[in-house]
PDB file of N, CA and C in Angstrom:
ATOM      1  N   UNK A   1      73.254 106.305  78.320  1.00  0.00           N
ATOM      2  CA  UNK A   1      73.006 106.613  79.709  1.00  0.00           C
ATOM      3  C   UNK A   1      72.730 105.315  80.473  1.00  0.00           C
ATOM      4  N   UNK A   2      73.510 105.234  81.263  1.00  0.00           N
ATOM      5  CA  UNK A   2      73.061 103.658  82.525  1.00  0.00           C
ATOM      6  C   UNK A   2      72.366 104.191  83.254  1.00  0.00           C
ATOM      7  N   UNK A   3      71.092 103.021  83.574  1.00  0.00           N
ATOM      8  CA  UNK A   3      69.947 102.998  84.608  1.00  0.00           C
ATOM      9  C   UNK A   3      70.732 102.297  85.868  1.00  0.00           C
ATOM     10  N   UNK A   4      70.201 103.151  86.926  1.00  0.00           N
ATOM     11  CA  UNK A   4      70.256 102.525  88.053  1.00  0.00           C
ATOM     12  C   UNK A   4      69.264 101.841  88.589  1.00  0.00           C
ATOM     13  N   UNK A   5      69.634 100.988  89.542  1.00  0.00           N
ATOM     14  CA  UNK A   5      67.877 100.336  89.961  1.00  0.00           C
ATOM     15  C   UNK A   5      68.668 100.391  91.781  1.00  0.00           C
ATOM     16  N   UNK A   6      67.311 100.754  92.310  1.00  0.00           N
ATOM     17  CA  UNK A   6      67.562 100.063  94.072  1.00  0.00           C
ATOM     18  C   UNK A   6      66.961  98.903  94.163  1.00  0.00           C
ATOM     19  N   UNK A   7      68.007  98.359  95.045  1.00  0.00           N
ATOM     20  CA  UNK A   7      67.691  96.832  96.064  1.00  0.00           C
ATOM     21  C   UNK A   7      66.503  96.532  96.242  1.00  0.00           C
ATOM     22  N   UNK A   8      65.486  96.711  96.049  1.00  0.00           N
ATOM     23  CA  UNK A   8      63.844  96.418  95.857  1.00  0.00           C
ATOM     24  C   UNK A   8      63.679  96.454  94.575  1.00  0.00           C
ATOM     25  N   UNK A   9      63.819  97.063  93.421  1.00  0.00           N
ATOM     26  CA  UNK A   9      63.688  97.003  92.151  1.00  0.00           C
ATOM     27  C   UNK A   9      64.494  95.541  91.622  1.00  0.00           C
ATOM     28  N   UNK A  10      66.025  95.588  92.154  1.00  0.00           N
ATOM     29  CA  UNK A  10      66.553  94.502  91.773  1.00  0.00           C
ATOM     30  C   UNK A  10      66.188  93.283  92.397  1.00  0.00           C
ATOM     31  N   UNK A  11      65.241  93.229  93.302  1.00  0.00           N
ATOM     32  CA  UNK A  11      64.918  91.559  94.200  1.00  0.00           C
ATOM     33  C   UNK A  11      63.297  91.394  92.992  1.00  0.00           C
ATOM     34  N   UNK A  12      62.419  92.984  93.137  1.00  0.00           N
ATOM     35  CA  UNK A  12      61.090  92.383  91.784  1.00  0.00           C
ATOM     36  C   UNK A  12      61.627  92.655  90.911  1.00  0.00           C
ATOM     37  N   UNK A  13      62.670  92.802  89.958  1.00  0.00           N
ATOM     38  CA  UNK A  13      62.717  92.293  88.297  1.00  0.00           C
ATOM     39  C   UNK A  13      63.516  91.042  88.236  1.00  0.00           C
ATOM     40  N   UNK A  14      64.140  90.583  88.925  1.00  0.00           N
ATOM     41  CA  UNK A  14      64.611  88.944  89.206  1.00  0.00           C
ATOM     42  C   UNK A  14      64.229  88.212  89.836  1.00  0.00           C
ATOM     43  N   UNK A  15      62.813  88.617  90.794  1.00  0.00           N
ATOM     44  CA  UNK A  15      62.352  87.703  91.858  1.00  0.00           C
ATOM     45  C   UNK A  15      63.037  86.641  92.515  1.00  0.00           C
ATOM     46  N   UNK A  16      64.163  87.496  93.217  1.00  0.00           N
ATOM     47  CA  UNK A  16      65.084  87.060  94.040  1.00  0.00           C
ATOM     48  C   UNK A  16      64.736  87.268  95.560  1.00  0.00           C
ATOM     49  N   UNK A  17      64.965  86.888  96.445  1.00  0.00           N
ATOM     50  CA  UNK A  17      65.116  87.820  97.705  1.00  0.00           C
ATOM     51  C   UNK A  17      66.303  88.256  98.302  1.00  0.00           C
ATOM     52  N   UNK A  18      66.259  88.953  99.617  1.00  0.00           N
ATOM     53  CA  UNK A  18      67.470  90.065  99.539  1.00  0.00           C
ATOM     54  C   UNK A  18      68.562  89.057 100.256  1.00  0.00           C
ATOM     55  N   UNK A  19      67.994  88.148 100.820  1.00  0.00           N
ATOM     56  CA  UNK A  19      69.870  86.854 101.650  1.00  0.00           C
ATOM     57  C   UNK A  19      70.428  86.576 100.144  1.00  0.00           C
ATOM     58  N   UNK A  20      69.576  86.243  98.745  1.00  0.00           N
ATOM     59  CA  UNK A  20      70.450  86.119  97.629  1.00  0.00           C
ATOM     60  C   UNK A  20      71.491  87.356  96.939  1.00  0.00           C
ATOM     61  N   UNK A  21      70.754  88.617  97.590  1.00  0.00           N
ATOM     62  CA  UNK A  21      71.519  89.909  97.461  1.00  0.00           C
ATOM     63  C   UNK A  21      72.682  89.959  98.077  1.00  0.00           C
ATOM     64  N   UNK A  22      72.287  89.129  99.537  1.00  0.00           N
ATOM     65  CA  UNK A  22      73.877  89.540 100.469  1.00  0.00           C
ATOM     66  C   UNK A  22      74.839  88.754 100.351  1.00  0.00           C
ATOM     67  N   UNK A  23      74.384  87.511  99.710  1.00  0.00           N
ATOM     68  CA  UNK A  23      75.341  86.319  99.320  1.00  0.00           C
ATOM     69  C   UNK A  23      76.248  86.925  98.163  1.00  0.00           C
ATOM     70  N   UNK A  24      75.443  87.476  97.179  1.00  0.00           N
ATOM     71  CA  UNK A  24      76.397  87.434  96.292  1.00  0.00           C
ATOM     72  C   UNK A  24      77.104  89.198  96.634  1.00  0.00           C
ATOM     73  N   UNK A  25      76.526  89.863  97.450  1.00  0.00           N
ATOM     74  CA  UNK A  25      77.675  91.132  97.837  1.00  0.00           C
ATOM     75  C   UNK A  25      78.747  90.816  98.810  1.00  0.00           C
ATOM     76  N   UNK A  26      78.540  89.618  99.554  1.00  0.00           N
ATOM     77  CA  UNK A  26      79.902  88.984 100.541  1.00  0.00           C
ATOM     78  C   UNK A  26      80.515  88.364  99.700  1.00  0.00           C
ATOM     79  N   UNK A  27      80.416  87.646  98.279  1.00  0.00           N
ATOM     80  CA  UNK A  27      81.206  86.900  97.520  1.00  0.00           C
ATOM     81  C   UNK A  27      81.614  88.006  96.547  1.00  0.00           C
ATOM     82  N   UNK A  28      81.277  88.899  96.387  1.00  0.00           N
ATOM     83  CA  UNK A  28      81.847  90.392  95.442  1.00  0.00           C
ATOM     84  C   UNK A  28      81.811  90.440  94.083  1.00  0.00           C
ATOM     85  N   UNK A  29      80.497  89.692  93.994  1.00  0.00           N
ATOM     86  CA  UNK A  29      79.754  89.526  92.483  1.00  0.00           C
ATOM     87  C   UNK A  29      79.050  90.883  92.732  1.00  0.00           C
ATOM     88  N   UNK A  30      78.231  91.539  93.243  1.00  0.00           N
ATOM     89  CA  UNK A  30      77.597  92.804  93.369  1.00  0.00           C
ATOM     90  C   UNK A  30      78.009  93.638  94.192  1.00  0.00           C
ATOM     91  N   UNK A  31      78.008  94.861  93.776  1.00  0.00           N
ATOM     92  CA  UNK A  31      78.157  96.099  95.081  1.00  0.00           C
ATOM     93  C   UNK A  31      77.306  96.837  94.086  1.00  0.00           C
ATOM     94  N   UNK A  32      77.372  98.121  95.211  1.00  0.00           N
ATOM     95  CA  UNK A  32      76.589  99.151  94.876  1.00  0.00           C
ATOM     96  C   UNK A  32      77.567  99.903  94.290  1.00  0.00           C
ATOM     97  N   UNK A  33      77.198 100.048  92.800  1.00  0.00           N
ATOM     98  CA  UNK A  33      77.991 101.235  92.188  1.00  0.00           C
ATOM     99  C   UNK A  33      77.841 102.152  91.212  1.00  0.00           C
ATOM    100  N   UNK A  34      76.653 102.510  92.207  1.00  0.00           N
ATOM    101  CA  UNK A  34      76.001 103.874  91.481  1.00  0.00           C
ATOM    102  C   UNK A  34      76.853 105.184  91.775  1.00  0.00           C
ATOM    103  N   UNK A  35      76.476 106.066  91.066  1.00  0.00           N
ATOM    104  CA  UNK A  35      77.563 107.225  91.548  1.00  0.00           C
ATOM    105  C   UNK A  35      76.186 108.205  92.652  1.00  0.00           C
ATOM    106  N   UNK A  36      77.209 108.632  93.703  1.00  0.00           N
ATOM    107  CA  UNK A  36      75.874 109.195  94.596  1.00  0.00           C
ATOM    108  C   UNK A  36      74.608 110.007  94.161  1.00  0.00           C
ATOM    109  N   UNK A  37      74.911 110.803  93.304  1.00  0.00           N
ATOM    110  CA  UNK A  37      73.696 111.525  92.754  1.00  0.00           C
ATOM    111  C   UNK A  37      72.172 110.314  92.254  1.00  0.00           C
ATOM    112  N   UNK A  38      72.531 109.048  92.218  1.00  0.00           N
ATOM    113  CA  UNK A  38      71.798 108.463  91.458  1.00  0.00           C
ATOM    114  C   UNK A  38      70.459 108.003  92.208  1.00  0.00           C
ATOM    115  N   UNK A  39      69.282 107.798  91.990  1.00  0.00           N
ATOM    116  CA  UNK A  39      68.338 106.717  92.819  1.00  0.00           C
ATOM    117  C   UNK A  39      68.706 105.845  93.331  1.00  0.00           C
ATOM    118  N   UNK A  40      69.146 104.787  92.263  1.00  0.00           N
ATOM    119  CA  UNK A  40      69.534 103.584  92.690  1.00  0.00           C
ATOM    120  C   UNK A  40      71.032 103.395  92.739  1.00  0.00           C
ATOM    121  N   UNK A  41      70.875 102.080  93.833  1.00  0.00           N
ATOM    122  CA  UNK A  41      72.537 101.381  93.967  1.00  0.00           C
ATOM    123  C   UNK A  41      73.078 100.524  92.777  1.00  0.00           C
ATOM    124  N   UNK A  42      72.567 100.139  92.432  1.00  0.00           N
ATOM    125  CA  UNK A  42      72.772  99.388  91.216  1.00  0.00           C
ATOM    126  C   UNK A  42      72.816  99.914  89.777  1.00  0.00           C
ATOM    127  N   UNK A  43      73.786  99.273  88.995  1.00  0.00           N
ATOM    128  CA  UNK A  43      74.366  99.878  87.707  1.00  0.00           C
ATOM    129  C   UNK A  43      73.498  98.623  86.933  1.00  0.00           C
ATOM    130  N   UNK A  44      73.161  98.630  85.498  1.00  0.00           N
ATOM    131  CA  UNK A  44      72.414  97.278  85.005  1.00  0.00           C
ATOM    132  C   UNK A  44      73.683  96.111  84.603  1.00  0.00           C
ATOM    133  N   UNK A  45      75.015  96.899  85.132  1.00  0.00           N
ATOM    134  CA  UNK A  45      76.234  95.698  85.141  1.00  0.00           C
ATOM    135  C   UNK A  45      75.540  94.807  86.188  1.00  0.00           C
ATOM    136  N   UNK A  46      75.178  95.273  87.320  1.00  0.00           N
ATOM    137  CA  UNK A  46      75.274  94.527  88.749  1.00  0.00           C
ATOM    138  C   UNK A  46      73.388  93.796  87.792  1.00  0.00           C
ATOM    139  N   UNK A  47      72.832  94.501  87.665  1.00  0.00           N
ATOM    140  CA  UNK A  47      71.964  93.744  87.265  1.00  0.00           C
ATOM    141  C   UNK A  47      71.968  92.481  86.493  1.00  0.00           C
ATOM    142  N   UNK A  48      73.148  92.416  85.375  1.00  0.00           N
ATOM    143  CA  UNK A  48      73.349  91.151  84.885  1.00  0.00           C
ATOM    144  C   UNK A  48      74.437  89.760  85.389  1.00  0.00           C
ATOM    145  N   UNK A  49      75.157  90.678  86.283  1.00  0.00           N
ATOM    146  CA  UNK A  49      75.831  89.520  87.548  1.00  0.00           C
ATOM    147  C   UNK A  49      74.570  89.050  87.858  1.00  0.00           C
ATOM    148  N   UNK A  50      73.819  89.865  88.359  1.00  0.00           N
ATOM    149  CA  UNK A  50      72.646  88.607  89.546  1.00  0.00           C
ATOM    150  C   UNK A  50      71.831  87.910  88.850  1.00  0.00           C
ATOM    151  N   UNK A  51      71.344  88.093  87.288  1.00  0.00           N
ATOM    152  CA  UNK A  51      70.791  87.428  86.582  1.00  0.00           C
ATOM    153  C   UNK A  51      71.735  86.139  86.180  1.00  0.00           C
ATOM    154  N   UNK A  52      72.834  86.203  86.087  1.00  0.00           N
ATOM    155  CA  UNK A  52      73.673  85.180  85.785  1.00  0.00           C
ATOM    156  C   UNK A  52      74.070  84.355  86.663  1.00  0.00           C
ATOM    157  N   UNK A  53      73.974  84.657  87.732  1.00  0.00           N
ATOM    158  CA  UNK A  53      74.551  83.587  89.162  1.00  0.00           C
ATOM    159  C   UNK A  53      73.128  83.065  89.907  1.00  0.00           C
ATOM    160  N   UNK A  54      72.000  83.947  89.201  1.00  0.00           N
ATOM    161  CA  UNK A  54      70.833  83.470  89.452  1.00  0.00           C
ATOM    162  C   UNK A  54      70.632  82.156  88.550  1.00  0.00           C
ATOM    163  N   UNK A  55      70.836  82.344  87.748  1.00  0.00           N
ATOM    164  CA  UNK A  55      70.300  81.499  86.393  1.00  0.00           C
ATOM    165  C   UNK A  55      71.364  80.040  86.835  1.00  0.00           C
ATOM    166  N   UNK A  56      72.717  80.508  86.851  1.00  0.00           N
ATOM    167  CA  UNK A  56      73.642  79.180  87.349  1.00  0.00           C
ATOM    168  C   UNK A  56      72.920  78.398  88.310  1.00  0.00           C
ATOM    169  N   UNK A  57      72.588  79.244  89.521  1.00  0.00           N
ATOM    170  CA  UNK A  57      72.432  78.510  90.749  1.00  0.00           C
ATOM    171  C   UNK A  57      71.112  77.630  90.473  1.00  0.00           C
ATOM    172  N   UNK A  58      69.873  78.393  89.996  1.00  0.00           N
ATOM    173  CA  UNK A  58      68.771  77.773  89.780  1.00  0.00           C
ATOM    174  C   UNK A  58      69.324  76.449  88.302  1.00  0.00           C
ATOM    175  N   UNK A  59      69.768  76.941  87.428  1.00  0.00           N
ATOM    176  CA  UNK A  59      69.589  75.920  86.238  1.00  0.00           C
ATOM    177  C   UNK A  59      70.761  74.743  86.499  1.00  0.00           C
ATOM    178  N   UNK A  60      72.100  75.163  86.831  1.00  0.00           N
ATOM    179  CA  UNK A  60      73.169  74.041  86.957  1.00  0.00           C
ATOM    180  C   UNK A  60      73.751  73.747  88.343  1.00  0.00           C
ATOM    181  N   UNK A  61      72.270  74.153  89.187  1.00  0.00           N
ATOM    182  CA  UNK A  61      72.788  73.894  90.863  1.00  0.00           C
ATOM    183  C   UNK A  61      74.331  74.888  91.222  1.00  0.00           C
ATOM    184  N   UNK A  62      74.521  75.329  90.481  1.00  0.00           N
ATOM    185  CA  UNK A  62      75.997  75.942  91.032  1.00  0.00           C
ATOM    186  C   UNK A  62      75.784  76.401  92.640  1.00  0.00           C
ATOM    187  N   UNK A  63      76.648  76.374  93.351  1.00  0.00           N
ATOM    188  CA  UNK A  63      76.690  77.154  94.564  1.00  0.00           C
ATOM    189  C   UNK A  63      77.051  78.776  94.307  1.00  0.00           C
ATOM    190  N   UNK A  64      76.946  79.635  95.258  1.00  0.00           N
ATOM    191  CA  UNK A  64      77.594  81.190  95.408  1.00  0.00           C
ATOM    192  C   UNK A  64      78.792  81.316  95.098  1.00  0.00           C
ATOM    193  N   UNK A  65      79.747  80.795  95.591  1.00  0.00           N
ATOM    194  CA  UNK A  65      81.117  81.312  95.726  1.00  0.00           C
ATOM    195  C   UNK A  65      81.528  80.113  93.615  1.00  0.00           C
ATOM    196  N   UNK A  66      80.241  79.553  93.812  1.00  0.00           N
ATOM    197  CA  UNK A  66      80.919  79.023  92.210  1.00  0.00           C
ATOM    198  C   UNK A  66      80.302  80.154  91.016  1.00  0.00           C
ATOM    199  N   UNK A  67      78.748  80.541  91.306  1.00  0.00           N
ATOM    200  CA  UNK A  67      78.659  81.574  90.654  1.00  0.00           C
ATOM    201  C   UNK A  67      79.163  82.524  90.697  1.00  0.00           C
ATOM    202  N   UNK A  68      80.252  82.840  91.896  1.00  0.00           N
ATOM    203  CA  UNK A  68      81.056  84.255  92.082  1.00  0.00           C
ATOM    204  C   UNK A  68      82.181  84.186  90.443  1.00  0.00           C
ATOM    205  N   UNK A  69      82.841  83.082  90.635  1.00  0.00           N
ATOM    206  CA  UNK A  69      84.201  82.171  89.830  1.00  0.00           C
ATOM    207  C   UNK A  69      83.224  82.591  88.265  1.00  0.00           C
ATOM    208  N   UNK A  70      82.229  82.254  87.607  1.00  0.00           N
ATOM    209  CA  UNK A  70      81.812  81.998  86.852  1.00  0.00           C
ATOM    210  C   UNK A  70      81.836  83.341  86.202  1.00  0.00           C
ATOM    211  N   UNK A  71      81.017  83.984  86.988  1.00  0.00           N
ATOM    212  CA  UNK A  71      80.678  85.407  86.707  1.00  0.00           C
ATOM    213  C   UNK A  71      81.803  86.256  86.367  1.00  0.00           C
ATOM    214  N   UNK A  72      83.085  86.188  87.126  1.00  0.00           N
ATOM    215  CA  UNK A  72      84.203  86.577  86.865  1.00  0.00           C
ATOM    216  C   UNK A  72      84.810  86.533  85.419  1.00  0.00           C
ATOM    217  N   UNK A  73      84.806  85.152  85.776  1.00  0.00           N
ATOM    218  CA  UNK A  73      85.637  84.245  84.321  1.00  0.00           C
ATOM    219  C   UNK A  73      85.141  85.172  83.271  1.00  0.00           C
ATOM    220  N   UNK A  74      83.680  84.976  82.853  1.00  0.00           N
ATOM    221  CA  UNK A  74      82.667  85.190  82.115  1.00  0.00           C
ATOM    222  C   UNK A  74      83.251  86.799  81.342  1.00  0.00           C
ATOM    223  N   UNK A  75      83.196  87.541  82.475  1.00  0.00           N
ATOM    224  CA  UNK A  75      83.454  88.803  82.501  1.00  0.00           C
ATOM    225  C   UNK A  75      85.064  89.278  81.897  1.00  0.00           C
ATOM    226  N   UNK A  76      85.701  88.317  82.340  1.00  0.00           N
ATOM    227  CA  UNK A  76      87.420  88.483  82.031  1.00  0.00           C
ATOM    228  C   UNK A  76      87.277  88.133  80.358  1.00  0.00           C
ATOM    229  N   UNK A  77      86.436  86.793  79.837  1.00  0.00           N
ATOM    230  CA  UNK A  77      86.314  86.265  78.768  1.00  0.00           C
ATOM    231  C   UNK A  77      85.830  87.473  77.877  1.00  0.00           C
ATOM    232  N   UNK A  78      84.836  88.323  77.887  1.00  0.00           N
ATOM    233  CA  UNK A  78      84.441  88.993  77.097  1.00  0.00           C
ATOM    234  C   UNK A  78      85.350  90.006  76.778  1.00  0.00           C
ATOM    235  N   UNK A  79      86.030  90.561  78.180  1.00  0.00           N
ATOM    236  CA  UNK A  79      87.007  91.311  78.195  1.00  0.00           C
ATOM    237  C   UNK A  79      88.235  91.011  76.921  1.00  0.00           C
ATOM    238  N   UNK A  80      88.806  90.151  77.113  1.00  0.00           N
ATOM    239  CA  UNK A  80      89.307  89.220  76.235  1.00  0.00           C
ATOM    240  C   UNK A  80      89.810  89.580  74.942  1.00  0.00           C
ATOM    241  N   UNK A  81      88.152  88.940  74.324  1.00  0.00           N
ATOM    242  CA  UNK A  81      87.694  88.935  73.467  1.00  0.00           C
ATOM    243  C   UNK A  81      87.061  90.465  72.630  1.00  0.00           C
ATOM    244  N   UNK A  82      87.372  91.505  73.288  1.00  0.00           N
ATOM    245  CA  UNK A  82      87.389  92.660  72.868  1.00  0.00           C
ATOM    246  C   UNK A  82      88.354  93.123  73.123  1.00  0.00           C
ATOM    247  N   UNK A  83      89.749  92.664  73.462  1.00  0.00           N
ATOM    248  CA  UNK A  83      90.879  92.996  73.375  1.00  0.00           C
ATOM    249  C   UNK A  83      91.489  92.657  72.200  1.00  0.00           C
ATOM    250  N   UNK A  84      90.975  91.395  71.705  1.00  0.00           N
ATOM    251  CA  UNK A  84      91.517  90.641  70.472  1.00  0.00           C
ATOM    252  C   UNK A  84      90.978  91.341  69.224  1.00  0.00           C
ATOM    253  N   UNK A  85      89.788  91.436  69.218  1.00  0.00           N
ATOM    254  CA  UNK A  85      89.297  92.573  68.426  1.00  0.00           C
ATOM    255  C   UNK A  85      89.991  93.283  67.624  1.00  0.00           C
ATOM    256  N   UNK A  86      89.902  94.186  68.765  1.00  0.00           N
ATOM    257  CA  UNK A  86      90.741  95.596  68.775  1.00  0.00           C
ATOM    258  C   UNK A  86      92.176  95.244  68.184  1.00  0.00           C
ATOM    259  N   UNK A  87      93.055  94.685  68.433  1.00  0.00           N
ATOM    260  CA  UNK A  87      94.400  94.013  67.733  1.00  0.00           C
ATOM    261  C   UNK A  87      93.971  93.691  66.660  1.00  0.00           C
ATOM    262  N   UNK A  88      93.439  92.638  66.626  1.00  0.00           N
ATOM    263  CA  UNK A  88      93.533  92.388  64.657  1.00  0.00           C
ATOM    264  C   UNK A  88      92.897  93.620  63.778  1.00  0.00           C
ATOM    265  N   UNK A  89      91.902  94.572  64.484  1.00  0.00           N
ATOM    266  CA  UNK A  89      91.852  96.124  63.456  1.00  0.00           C
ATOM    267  C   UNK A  89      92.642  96.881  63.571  1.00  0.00           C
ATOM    268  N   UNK A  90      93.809  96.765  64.369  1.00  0.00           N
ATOM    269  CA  UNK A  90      95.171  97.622  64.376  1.00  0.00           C
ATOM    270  C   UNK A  90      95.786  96.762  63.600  1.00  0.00           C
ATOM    271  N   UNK A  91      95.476  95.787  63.527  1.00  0.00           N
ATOM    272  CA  UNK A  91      96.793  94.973  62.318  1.00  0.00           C
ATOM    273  C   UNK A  91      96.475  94.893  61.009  1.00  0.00           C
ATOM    274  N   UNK A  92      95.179  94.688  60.709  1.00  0.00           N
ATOM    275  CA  UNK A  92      94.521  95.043  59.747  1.00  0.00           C
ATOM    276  C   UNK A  92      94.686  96.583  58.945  1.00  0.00           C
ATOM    277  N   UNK A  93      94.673  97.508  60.006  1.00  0.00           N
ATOM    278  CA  UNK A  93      94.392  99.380  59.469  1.00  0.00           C
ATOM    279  C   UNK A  93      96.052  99.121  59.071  1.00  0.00           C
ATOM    280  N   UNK A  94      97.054  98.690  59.796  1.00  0.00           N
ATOM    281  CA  UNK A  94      98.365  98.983  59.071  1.00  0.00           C
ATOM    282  C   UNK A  94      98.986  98.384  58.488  1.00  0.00           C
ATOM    283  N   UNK A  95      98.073  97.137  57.939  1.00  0.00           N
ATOM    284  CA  UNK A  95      98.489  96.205  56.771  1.00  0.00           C
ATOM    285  C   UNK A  95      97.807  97.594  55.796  1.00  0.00           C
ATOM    286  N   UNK A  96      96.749  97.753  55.725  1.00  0.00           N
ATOM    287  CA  UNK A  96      96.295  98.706  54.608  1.00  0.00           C
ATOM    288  C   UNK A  96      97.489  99.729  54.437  1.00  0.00           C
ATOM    289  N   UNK A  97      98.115 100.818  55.804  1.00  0.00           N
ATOM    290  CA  UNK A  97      98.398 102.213  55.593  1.00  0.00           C
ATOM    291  C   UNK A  97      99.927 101.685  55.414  1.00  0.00           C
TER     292      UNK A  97
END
């Protein structure tokens, strides 16, 4: 089950404030994408974008639109990498069968 959190939950568990919220929702690292029934706007996906473009900006100076790039990448990379996965246990199951 995914937790949602609202825009006040997500500024006190990252002790962010909310212009760092709107920066990174005009650069399209965050939106709200809870499904309507939910409390909150936020999925704990969007929660770990802002921890990560937080962490860039504060630890390697990155700017916004570079933590936007990063976050992406990041995201495509894992993607990836569970695509590759998945192929070598299909190549694997029919080397066996």
């Amino acid at each position: 089950m995914t937790t949602y959190y609202t825009r006040r939950q997500l500024i006190e568990l990252l002790e962010v404030d909310e212009g760092f919220l709107v920066a990174l929702e005009r650069e399209d690292v965050i939106e709200g994408d809870a499904p309507t029934s939910s409390e909150g706007e936020y999925s704990e996906r969007m929660l770990e974008r802002t921890r990560v473009a937080y962490n860039l900006m504060q630890e390697l100076e990155v700017n916004v639109p570079g933590a936007a790039i990063i976050v992406r990448m990041r995201e495509e990379m894992a993607d990836l990498r569970h695509r590759v996965e998945q192929l070598l246990r299909e190549i694997e199951k029919s080397r066996r069968g």
